[in-house]
PDB file of N, CA and C in Angstrom:
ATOM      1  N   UNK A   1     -18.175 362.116 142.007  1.00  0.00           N
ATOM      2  CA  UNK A   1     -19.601 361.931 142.038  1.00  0.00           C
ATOM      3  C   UNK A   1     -20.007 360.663 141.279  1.00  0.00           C
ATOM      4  N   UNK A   2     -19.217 360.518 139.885  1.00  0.00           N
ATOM      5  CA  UNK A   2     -19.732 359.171 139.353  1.00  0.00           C
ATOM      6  C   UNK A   2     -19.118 357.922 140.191  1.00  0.00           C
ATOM      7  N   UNK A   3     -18.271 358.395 141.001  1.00  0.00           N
ATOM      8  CA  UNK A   3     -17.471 357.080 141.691  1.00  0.00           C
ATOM      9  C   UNK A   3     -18.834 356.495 143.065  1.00  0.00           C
ATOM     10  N   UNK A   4     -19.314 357.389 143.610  1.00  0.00           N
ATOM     11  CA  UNK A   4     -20.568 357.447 144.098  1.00  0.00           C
ATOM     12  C   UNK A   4     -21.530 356.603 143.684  1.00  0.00           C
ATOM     13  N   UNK A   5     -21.829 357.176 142.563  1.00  0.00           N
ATOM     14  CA  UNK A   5     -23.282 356.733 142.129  1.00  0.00           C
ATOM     15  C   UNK A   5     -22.899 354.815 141.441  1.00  0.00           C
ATOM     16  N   UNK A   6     -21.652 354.669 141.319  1.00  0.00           N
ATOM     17  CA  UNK A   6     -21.045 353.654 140.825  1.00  0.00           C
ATOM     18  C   UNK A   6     -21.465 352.344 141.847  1.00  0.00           C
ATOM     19  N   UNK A   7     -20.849 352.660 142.584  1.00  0.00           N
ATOM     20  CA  UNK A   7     -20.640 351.733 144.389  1.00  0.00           C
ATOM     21  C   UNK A   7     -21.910 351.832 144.682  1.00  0.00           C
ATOM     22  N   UNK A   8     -22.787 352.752 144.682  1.00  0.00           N
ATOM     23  CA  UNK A   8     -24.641 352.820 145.550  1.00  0.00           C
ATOM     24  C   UNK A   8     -25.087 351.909 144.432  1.00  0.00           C
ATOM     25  N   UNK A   9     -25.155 351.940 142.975  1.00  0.00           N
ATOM     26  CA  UNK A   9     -25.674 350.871 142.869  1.00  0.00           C
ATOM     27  C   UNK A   9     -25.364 349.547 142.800  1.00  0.00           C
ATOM     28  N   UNK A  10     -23.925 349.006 143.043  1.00  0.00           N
ATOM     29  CA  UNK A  10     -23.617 347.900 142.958  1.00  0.00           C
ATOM     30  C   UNK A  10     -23.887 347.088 143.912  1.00  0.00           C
ATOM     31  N   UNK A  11     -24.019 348.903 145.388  1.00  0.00           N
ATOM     32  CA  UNK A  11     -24.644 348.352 146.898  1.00  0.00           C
ATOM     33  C   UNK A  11     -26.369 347.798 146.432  1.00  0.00           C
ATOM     34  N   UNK A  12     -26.913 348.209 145.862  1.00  0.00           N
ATOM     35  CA  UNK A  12     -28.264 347.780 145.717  1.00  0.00           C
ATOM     36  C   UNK A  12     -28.204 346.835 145.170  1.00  0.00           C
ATOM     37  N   UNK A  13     -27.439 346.612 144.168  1.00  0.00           N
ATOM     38  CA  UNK A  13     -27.940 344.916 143.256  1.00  0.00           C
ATOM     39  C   UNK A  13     -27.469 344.309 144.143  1.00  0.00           C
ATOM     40  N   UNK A  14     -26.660 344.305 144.673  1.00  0.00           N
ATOM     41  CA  UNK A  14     -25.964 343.098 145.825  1.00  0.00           C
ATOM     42  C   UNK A  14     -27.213 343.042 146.610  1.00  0.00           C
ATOM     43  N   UNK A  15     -27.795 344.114 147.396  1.00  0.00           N
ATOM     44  CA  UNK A  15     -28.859 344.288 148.291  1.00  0.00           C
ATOM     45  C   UNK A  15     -30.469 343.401 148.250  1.00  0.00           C
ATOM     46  N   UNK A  16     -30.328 343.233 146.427  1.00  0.00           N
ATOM     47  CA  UNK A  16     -31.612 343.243 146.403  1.00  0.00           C
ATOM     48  C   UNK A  16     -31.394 341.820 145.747  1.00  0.00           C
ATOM     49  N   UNK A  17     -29.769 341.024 145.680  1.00  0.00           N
ATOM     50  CA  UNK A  17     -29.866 340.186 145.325  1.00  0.00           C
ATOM     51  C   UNK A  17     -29.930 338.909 146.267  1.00  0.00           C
ATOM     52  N   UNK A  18     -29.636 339.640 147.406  1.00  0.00           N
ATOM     53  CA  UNK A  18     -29.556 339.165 148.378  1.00  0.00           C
ATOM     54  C   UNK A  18     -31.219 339.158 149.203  1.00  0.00           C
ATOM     55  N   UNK A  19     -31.779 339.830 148.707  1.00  0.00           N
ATOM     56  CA  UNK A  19     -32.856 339.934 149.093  1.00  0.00           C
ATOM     57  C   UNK A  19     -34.140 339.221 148.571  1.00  0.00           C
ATOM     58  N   UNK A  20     -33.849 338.845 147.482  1.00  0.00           N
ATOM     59  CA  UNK A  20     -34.490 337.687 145.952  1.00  0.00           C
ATOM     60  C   UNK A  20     -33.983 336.498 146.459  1.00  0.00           C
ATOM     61  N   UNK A  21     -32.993 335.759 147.307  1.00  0.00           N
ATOM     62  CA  UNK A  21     -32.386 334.787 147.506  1.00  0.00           C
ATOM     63  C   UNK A  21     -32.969 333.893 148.598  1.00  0.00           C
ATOM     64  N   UNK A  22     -33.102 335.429 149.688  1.00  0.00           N
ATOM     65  CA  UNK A  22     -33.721 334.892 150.392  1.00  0.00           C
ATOM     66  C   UNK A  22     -34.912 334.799 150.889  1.00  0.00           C
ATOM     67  N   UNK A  23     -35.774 334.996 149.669  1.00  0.00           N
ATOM     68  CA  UNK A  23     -37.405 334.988 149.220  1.00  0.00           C
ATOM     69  C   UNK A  23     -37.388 333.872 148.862  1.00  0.00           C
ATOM     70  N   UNK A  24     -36.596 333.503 147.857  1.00  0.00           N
ATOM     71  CA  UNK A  24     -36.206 331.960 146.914  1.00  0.00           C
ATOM     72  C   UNK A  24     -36.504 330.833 147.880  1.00  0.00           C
ATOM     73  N   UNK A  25     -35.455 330.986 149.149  1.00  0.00           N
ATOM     74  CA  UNK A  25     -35.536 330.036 150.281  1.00  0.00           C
ATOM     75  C   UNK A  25     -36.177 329.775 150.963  1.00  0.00           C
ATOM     76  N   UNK A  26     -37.309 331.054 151.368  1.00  0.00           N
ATOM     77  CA  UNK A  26     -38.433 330.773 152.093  1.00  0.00           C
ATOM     78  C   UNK A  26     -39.556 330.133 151.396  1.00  0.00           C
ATOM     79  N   UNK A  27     -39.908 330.635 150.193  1.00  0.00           N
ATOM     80  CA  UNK A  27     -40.712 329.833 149.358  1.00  0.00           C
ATOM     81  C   UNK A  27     -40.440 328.644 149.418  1.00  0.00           C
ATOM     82  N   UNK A  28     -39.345 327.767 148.779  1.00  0.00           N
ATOM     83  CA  UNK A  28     -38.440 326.440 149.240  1.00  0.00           C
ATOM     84  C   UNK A  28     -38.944 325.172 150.186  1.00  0.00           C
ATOM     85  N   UNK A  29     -38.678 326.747 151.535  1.00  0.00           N
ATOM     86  CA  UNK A  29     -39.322 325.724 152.527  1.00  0.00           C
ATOM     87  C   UNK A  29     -40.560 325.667 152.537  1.00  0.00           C
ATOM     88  N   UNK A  30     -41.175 326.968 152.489  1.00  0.00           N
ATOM     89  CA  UNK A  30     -42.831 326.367 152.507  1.00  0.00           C
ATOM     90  C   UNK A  30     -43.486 325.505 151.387  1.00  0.00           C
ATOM     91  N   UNK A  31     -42.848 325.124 150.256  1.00  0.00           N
ATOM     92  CA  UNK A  31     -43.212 324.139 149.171  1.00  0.00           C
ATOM     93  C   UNK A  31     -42.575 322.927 149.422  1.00  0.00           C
ATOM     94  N   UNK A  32     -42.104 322.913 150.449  1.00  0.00           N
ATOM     95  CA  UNK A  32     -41.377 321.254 151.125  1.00  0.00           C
ATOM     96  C   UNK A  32     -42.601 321.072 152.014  1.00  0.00           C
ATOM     97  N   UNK A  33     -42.795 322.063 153.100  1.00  0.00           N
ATOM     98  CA  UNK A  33     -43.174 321.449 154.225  1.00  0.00           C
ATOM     99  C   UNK A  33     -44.522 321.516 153.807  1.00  0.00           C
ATOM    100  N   UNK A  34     -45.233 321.986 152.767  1.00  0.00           N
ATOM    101  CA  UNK A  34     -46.371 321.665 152.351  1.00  0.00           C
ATOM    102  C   UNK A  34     -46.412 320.521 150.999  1.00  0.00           C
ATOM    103  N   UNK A  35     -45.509 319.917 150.872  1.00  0.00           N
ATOM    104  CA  UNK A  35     -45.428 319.027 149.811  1.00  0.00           C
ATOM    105  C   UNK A  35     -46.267 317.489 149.634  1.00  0.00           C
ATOM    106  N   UNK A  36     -46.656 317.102 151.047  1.00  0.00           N
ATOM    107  CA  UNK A  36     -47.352 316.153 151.367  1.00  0.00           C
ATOM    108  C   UNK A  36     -48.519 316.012 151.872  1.00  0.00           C
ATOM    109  N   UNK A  37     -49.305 317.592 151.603  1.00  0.00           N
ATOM    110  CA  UNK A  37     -50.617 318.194 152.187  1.00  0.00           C
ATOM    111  C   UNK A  37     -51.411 317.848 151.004  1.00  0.00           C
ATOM    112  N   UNK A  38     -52.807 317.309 151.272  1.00  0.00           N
ATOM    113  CA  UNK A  38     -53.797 317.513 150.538  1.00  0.00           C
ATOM    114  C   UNK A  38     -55.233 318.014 151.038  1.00  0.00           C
ATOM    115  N   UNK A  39     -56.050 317.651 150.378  1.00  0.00           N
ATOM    116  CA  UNK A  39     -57.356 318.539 150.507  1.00  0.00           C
ATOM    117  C   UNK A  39     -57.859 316.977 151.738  1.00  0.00           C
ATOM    118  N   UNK A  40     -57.871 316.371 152.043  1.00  0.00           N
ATOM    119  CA  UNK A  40     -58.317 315.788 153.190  1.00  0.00           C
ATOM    120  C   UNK A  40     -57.393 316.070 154.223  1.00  0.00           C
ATOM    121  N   UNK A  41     -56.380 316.290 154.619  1.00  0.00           N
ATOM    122  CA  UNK A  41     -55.774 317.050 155.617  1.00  0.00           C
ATOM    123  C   UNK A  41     -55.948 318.107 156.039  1.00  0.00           C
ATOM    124  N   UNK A  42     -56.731 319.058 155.124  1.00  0.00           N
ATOM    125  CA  UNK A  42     -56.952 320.460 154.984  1.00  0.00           C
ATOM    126  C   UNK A  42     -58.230 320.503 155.788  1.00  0.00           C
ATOM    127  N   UNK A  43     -59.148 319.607 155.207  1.00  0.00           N
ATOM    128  CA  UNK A  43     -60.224 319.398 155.849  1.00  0.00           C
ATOM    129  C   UNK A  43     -60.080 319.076 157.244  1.00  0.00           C
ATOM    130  N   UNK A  44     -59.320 317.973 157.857  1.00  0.00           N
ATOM    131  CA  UNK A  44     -59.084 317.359 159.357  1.00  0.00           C
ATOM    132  C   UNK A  44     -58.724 318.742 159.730  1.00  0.00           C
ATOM    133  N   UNK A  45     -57.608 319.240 159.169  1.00  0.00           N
ATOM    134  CA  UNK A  45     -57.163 320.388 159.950  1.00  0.00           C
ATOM    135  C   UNK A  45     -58.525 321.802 159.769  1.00  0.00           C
ATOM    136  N   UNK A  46     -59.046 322.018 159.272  1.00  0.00           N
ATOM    137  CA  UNK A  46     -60.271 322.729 159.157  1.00  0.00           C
ATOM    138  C   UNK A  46     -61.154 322.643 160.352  1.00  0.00           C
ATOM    139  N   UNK A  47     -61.646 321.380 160.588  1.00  0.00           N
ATOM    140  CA  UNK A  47     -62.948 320.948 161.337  1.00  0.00           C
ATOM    141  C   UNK A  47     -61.618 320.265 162.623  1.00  0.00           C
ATOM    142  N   UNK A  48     -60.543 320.491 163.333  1.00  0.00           N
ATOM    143  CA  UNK A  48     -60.407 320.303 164.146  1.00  0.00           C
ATOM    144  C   UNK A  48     -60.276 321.696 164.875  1.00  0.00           C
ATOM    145  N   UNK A  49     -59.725 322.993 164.165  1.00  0.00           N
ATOM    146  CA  UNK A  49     -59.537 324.396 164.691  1.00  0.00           C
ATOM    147  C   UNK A  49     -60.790 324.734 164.572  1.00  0.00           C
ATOM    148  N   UNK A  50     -61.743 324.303 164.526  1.00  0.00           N
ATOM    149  CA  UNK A  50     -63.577 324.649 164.134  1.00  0.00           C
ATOM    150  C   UNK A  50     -63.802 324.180 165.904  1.00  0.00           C
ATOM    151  N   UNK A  51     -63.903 322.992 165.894  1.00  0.00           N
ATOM    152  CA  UNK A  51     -63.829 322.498 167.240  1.00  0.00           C
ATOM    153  C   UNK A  51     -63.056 323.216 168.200  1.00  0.00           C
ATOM    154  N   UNK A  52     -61.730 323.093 168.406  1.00  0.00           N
ATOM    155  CA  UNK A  52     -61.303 323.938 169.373  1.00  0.00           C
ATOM    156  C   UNK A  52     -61.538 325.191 169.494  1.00  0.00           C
ATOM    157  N   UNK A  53     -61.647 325.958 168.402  1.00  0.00           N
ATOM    158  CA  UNK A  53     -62.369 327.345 168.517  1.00  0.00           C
ATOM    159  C   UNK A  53     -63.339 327.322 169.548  1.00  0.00           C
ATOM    160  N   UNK A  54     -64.581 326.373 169.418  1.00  0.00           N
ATOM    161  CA  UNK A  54     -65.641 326.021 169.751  1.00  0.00           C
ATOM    162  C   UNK A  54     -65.743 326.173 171.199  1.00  0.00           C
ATOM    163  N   UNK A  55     -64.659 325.220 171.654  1.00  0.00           N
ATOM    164  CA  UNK A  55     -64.306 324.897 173.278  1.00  0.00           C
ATOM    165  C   UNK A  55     -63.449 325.759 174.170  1.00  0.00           C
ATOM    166  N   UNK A  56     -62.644 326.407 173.107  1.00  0.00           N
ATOM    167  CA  UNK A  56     -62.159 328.147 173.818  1.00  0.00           C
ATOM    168  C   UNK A  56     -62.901 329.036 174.273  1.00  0.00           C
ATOM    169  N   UNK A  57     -64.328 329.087 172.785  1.00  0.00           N
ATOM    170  CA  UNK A  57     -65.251 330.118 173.582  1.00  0.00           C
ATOM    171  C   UNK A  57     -66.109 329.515 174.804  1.00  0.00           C
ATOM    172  N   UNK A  58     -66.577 328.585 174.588  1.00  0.00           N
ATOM    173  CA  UNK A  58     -67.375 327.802 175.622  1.00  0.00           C
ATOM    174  C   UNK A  58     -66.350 327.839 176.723  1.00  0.00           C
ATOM    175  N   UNK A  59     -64.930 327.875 177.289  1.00  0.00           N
ATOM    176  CA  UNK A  59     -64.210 328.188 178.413  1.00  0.00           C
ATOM    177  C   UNK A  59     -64.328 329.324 178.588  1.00  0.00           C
ATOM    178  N   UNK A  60     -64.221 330.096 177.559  1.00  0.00           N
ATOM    179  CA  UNK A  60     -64.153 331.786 178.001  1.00  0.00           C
ATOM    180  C   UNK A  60     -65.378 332.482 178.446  1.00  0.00           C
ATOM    181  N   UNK A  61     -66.146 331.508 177.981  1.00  0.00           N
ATOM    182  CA  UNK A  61     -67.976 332.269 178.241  1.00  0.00           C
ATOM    183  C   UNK A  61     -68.084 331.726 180.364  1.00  0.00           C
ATOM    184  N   UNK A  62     -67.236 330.186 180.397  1.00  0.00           N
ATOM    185  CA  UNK A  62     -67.616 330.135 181.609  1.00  0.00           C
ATOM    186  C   UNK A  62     -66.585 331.282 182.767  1.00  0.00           C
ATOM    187  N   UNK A  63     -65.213 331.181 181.854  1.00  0.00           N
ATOM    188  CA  UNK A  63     -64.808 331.965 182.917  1.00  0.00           C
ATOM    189  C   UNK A  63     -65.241 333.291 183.096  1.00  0.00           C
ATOM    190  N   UNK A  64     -65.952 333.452 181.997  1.00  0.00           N
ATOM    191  CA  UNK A  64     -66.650 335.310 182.378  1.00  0.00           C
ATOM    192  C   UNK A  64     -67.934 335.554 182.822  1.00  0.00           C
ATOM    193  N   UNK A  65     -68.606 334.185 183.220  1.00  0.00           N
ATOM    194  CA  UNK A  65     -69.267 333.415 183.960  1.00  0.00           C
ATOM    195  C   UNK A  65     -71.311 333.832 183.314  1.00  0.00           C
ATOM    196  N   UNK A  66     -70.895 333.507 181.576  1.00  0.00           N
ATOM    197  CA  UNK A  66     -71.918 334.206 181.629  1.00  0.00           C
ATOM    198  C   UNK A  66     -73.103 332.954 181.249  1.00  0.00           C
ATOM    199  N   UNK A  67     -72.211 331.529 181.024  1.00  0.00           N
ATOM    200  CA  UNK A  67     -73.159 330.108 180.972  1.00  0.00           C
ATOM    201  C   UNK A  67     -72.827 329.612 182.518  1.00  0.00           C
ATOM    202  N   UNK A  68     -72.573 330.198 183.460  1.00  0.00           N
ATOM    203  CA  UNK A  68     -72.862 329.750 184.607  1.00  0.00           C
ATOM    204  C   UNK A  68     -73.776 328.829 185.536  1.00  0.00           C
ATOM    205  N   UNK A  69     -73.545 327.881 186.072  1.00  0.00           N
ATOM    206  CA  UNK A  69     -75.279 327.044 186.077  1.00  0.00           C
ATOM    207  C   UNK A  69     -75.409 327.792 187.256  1.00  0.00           C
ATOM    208  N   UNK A  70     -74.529 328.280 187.580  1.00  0.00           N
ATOM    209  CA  UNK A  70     -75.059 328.846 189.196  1.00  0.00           C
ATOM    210  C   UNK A  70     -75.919 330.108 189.091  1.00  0.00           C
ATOM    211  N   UNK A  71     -75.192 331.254 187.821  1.00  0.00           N
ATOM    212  CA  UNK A  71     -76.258 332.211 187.543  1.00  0.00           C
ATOM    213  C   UNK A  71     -77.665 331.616 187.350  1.00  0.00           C
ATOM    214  N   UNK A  72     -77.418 330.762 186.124  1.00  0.00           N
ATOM    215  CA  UNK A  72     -78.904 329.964 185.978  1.00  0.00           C
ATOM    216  C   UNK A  72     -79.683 329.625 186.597  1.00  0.00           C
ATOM    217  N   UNK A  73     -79.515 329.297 187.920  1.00  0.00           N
ATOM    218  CA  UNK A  73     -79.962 328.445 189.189  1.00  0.00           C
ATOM    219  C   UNK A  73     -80.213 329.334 190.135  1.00  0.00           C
ATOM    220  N   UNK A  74     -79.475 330.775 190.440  1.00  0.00           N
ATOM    221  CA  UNK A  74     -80.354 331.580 191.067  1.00  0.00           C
ATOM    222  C   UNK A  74     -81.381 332.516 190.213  1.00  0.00           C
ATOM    223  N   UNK A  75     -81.268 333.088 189.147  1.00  0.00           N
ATOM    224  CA  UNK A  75     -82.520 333.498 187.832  1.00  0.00           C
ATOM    225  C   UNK A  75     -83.928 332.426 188.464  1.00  0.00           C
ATOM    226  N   UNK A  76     -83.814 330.885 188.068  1.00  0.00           N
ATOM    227  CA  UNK A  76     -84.718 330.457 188.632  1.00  0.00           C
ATOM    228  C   UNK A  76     -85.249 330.778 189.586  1.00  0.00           C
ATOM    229  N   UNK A  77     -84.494 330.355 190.699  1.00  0.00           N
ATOM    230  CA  UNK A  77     -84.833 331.013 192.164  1.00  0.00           C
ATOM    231  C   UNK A  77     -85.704 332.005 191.966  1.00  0.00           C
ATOM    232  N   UNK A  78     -85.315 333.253 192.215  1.00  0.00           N
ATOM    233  CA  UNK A  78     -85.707 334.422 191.928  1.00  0.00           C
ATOM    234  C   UNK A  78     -87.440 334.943 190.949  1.00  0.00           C
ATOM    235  N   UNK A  79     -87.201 334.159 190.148  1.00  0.00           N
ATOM    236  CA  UNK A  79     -88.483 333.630 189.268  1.00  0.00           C
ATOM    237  C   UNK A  79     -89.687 333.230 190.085  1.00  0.00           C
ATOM    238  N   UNK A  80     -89.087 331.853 190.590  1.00  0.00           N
ATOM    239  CA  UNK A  80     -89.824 331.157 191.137  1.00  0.00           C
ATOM    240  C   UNK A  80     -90.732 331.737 192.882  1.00  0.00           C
ATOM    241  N   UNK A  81     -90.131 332.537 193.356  1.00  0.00           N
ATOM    242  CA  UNK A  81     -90.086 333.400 194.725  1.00  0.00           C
ATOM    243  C   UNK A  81     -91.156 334.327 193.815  1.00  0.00           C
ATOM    244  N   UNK A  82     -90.770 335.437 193.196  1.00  0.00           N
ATOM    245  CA  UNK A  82     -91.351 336.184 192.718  1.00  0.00           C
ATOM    246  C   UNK A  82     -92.628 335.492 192.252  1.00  0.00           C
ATOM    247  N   UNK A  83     -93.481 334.461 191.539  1.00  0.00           N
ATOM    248  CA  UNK A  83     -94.128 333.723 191.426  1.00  0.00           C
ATOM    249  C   UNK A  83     -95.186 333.626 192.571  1.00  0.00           C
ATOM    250  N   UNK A  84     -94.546 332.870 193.448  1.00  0.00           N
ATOM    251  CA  UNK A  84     -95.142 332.735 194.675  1.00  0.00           C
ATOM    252  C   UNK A  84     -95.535 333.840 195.614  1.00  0.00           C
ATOM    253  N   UNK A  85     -94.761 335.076 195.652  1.00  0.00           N
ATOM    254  CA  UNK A  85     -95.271 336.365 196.195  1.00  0.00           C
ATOM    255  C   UNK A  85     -96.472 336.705 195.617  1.00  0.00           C
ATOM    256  N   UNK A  86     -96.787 336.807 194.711  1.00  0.00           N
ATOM    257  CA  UNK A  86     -97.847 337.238 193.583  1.00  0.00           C
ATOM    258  C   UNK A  86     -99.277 336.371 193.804  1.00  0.00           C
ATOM    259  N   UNK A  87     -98.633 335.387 193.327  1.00  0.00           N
ATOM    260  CA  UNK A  87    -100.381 334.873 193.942  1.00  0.00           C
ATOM    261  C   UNK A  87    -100.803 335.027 195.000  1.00  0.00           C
ATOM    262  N   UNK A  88    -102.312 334.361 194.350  1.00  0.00           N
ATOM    263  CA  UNK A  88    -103.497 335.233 195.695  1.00  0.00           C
ATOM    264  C   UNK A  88    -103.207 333.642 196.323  1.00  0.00           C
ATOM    265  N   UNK A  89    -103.954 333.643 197.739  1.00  0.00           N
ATOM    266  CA  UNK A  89    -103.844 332.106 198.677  1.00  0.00           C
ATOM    267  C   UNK A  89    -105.187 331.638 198.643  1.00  0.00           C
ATOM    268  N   UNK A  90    -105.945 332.991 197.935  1.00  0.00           N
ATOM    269  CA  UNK A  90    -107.226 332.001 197.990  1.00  0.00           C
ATOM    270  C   UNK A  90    -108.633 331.953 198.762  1.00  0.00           C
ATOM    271  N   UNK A  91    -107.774 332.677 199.655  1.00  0.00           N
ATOM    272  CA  UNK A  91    -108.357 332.977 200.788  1.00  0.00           C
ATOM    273  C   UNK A  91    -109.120 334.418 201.098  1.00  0.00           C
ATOM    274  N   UNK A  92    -110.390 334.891 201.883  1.00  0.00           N
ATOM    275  CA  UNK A  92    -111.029 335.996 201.505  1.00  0.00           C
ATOM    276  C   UNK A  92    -110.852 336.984 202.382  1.00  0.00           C
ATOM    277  N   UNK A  93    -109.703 338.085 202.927  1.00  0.00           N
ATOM    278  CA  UNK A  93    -109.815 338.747 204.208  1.00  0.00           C
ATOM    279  C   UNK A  93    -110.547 339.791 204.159  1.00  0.00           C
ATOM    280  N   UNK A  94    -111.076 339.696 205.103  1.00  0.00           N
ATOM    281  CA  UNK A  94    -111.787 340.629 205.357  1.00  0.00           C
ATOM    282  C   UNK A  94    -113.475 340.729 205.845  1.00  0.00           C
ATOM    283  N   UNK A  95    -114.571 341.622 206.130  1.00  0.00           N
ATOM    284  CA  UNK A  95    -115.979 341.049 206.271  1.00  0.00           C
ATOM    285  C   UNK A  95    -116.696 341.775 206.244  1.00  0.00           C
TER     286      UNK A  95
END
């Protein structure tokens, strides 16, 4: 039983040393590949995903067609008809 409990933990420090190592390395890289970043890059990169955000939804609004000029353009229509049904011509029928 102590031969057990001997080996499980030597399996864990190995486990977890191995596991600290390769935390070590990832940190590593992300403090390299961010090593030449500053706060005006941050910014470009800020206000350029601001923008494209921008122009994704403005694609997605047309493909779900809800800035449509064509919807827009019959709404008018429709407006405008309705408009013209309604008024009087002016004229007096009747005697």
């Amino acid at each position: 039983m102590n031969q057990v409990l001997l080996y499980s933990s030597f399996f864990f420090a190995f486990i977890s040393l191995f596991f600290g190592l390769y935390a070590c390395g990832r940190v590593a890289k992300v403090l390299s590949a961010t090593k030449d970043l500053d706060w005006t890059a941050i910014a470009n990169m800020t206000g350029d995903l601001a923008s494209t955000k921008k122009t994704l939804q403005t694609l997605n609004n047309r493909i779900n067609g809800m800035h449509s000029p064509k919807v827009a353009e019959q709404e008018l229509m429709m407006q405008l008809l309705q408009n013209q049904q309604s008024k009087p011509n002016g004229k007096i029928v009747g005697g």
